[in-house]
Protein backbone atom coordinates (compact mmCIF):
# COMPACT_ATOMS: atom_id res chain seq x y z
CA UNK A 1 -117.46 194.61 -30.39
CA UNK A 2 -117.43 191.06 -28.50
CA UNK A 3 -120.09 190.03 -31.34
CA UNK A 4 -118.23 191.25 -34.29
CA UNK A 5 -115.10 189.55 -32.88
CA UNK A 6 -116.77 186.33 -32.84
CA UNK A 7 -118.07 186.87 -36.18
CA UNK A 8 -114.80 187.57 -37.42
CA UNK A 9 -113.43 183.97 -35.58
CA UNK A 10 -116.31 182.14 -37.21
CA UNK A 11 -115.61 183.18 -40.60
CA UNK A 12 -112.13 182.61 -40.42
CA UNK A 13 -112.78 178.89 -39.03
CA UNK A 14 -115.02 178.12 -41.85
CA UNK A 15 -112.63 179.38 -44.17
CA UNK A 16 -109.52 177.33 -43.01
CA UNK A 17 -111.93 174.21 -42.70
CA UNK A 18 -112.73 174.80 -46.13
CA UNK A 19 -109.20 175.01 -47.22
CA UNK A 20 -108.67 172.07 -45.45
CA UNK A 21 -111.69 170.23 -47.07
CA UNK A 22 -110.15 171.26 -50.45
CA UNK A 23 -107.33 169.66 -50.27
CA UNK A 24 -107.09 166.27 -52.32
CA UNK A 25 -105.71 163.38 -50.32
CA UNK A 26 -103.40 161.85 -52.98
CA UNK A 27 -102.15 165.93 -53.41
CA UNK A 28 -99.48 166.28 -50.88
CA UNK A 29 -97.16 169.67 -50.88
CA UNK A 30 -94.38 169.18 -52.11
CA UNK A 31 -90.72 170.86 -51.86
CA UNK A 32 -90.55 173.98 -54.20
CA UNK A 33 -86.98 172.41 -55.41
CA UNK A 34 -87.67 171.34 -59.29
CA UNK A 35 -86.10 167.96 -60.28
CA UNK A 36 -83.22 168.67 -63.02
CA UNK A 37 -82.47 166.97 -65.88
CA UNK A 38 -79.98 164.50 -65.45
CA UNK A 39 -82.36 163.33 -61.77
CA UNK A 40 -85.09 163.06 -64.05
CA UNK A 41 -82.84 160.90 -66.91
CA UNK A 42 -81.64 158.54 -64.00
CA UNK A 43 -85.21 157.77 -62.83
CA UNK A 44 -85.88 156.69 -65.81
CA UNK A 45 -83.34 155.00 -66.56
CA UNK A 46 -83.71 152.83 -63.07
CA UNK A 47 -87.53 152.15 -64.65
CA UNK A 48 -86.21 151.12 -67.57
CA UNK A 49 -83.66 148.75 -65.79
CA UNK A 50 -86.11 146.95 -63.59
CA UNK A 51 -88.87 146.58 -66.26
CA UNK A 52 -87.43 146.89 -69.65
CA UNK A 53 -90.89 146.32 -71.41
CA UNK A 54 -93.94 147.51 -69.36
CA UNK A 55 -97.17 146.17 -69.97
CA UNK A 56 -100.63 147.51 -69.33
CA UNK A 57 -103.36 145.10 -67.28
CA UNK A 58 -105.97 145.57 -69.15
CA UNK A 59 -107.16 142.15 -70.86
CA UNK A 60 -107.64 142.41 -74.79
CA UNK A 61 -106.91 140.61 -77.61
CA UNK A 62 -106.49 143.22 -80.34
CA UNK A 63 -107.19 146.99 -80.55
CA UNK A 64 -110.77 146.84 -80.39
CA UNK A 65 -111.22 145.10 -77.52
CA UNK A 66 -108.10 147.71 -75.86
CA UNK A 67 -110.86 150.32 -76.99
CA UNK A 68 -113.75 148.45 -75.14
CA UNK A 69 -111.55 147.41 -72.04
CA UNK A 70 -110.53 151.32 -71.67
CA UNK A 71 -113.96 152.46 -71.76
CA UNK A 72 -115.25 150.44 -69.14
CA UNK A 73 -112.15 151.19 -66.61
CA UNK A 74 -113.21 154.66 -66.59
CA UNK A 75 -114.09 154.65 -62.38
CA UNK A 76 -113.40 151.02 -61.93
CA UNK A 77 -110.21 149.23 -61.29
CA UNK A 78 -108.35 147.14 -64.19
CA UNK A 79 -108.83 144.02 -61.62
CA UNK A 80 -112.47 144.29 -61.77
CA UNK A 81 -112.54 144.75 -65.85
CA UNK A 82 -110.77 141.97 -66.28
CA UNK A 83 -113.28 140.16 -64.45
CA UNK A 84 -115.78 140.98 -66.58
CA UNK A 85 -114.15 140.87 -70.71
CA UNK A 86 -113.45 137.54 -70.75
CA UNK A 87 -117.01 136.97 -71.16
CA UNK A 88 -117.91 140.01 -73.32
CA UNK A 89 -114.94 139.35 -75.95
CA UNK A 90 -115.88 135.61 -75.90
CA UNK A 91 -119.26 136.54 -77.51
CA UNK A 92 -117.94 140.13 -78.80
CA UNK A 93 -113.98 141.17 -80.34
CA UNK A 94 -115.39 142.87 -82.93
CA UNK A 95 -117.51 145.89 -83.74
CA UNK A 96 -119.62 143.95 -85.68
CA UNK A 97 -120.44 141.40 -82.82
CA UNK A 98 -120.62 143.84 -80.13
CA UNK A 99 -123.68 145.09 -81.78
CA UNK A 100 -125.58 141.83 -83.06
CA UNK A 101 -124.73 141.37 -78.90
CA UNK A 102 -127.09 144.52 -78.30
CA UNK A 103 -127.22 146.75 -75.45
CA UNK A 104 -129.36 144.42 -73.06
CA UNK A 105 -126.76 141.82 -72.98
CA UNK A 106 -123.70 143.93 -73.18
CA UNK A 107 -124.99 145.23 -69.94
CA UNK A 108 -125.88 142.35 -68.69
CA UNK A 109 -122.29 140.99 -69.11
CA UNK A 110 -120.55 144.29 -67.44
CA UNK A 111 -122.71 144.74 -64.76
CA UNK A 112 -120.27 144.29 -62.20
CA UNK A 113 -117.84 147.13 -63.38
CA UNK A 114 -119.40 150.57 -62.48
CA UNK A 115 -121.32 152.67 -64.57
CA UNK A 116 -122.10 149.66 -66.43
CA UNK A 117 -125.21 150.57 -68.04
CA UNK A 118 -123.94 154.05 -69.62
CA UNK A 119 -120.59 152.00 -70.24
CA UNK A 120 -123.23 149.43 -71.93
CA UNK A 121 -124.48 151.80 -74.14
CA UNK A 122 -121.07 154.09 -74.99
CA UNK A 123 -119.96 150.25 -76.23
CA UNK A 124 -122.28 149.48 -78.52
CA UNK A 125 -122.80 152.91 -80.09
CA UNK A 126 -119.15 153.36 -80.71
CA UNK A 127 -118.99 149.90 -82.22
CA UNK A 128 -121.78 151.42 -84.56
CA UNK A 129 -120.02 154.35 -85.10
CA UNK A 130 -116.89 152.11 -86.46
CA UNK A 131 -118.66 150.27 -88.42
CA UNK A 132 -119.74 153.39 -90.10
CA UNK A 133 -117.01 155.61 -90.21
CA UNK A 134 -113.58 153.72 -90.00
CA UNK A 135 -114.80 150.09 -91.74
CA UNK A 136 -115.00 148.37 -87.68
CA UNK A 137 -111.16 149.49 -87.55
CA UNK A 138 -110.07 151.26 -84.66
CA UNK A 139 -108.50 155.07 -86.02
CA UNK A 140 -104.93 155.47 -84.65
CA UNK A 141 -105.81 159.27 -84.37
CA UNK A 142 -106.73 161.07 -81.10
CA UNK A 143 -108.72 163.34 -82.65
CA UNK A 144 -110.98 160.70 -84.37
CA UNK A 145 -110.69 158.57 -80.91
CA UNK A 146 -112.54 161.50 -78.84
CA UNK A 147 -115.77 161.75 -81.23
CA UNK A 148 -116.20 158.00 -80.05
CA UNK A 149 -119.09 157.90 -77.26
CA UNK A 150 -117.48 156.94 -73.77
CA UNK A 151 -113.52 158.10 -75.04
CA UNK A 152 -111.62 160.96 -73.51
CA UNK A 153 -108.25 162.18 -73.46
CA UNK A 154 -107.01 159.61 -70.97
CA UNK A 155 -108.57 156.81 -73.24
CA UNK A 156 -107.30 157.75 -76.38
CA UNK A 157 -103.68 158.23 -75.07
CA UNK A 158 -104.18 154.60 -73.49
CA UNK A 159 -105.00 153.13 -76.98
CA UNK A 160 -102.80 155.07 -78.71
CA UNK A 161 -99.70 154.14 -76.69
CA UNK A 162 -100.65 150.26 -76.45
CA UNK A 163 -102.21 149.67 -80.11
CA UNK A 164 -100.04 152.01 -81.98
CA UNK A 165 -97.09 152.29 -80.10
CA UNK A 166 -97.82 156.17 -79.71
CA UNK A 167 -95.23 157.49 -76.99
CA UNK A 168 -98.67 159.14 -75.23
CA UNK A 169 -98.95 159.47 -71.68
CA UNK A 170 -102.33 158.79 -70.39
CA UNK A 171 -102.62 160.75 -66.91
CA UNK A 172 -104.75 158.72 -64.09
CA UNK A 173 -105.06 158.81 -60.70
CA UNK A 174 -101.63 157.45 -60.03
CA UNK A 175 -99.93 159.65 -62.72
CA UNK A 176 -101.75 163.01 -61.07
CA UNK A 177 -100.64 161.96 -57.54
CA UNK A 178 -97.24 161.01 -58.64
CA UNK A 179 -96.87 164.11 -60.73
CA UNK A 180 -97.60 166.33 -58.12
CA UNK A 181 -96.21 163.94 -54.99
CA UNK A 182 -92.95 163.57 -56.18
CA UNK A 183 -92.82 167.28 -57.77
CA UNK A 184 -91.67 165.93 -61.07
CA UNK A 185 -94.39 167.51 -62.89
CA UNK A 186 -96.49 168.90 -60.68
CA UNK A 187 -99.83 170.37 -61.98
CA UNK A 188 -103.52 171.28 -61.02
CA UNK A 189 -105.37 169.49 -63.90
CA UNK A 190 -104.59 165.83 -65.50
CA UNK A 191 -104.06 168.28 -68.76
CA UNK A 192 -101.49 169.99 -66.62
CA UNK A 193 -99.69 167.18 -65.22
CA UNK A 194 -99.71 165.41 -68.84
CA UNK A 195 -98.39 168.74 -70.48
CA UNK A 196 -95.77 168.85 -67.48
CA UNK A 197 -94.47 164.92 -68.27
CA UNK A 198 -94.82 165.67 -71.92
CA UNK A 199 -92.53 168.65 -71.40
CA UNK A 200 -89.57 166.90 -69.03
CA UNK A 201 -89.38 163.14 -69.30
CA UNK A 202 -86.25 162.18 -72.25
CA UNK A 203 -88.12 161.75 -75.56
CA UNK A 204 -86.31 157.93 -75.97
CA UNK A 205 -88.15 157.19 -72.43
CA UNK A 206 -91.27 158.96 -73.67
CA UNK A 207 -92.78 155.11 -75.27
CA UNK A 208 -92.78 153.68 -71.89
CA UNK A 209 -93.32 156.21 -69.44
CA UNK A 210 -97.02 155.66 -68.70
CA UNK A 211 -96.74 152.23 -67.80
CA UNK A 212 -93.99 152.97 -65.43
CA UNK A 213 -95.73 155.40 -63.71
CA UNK A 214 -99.22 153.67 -63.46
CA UNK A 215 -97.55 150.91 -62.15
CA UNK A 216 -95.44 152.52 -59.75
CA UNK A 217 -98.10 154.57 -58.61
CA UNK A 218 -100.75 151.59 -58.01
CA UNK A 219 -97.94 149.19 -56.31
CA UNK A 220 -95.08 151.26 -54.91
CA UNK A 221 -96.41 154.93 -54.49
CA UNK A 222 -99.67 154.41 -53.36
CA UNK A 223 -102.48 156.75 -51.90
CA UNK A 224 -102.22 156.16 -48.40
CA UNK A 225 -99.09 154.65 -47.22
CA UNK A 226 -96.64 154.92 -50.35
CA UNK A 227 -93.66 152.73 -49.83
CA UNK A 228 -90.86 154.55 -50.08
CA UNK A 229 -88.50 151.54 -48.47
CA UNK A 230 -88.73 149.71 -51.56
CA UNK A 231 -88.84 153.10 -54.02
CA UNK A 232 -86.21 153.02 -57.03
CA UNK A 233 -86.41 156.42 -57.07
CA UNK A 234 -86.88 157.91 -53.24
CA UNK A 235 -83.53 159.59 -53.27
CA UNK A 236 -84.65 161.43 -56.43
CA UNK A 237 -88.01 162.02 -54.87
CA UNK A 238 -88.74 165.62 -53.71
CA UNK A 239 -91.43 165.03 -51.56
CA UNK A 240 -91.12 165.89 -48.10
CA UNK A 241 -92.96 163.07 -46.59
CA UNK A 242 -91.29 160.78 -47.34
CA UNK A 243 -90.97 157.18 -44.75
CA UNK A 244 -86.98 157.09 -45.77
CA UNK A 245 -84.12 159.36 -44.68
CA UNK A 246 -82.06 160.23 -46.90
């Protein structure tokens, strides 16, 4: 009996250390209380009020090079692409150059940004596949964005909101933890999250919204320490950590 008792403590150890284990760090719980409406309008609107025209970080000089500085974010910070492209576009802001550039010193140029020498490669074939498909234009379609080597979801929403104006909302890191964090659209999957945003934020905020919450989550609500002192929006926020009382 002693032996099956200790057994039995064992297994249930292990299983709460796994559930610990599981548990993504930039995932906190959050309260079960849903945001309404009109909290979700007037966090928007405070965005909107303290930056009326959001930008993205990403260096570029025209769609293309959007496309190329997208692709080589993937798992790399926008500080340490943009350390990198001013070199590449010098030589390469077109489809056409990228690939009289070749492979060898595409990578050579990148090879500071993680990944660099698939990234190397997914660059120059989709500037091939351009070329031959959509006359070195880049397609303002998803669908025709995500047969491009390297491109996603999250990288055709990018390009799609920035070249095109496309009211997309690319989910990231800082849009998942946000999404879930603050519980206004929490979700298990980037898809999820995205769907959730897609679903709740005021179609006439809808243009913008990424941008605000990328750069809310990579300056304000960060991973570790989020700074709720300075937070437009931590009276709104639901989740129960938070550094402020309210």
């Amino acid at each position: 009996m002693a032996g099956a008792a200790r057994k039995t403590a064992r297994k249930t150890t292990k299983k709460n250390a796994a559930k610990t284990s599981a548990k993504a760090p930039f995932v906190p719980s959050i309260a079960s209380k849903p945001w309404t409406p009109a909290e979700i309008e007037e966090a928007f609107r405070r965005f909107q009020a303290a930056n009326p025209e959001p930008k993205g970080e990403l260096i570029h000089v025209n769609p293309y090079t959007l496309l190329v500085a997208v692709v080589l974010s993937a798992q790399a910070t926008d500080a340490g692409v943009n350390k990198a492209t001013p070199a590449l576009f010098a030589l390469a802001d077109t489809p056409e150059k990228m690939v009289a550039l070749g492979e060898d010193r595409v990578r050579d140029l990148v090879k500071t940004i993680g990944l660099f020498r698939t990234k190397a490669k997914n660059v120059v074939e989709l500037s091939r596949q351009l070329i031959a498909q959509h006359g070195g234009e880049v397609p303002p379609s998803r669908e025709a964005l995500e047969l491009l080597p390297g491109v996603g979801r999250k990288t055709a929403n990018v390009v799609l909101n920035i070249a095109f104006g496309e009211p997309t909302i690319a989910v990231d890191t800082h849009l998942f933890r946000i999404g879930n964090r603050t519980g206004l659209a929490p979700g298990k999957t980037p898809f999820e999250v995205e769907q959730n945003l897609e679903r709740v934020i005021p179609d006439h905020y809808k243009r913008h919204a990424h941008h605000w919450l990328i750069l809310h989550g990579r300056y304000v609500c960060v991973a570790r320490k989020p700074l709720c002192e300075t937070c437009i929006i931590n009276d709104l926020c639901k989740w129960p950590g938070k550094t402020v009382a309210q």
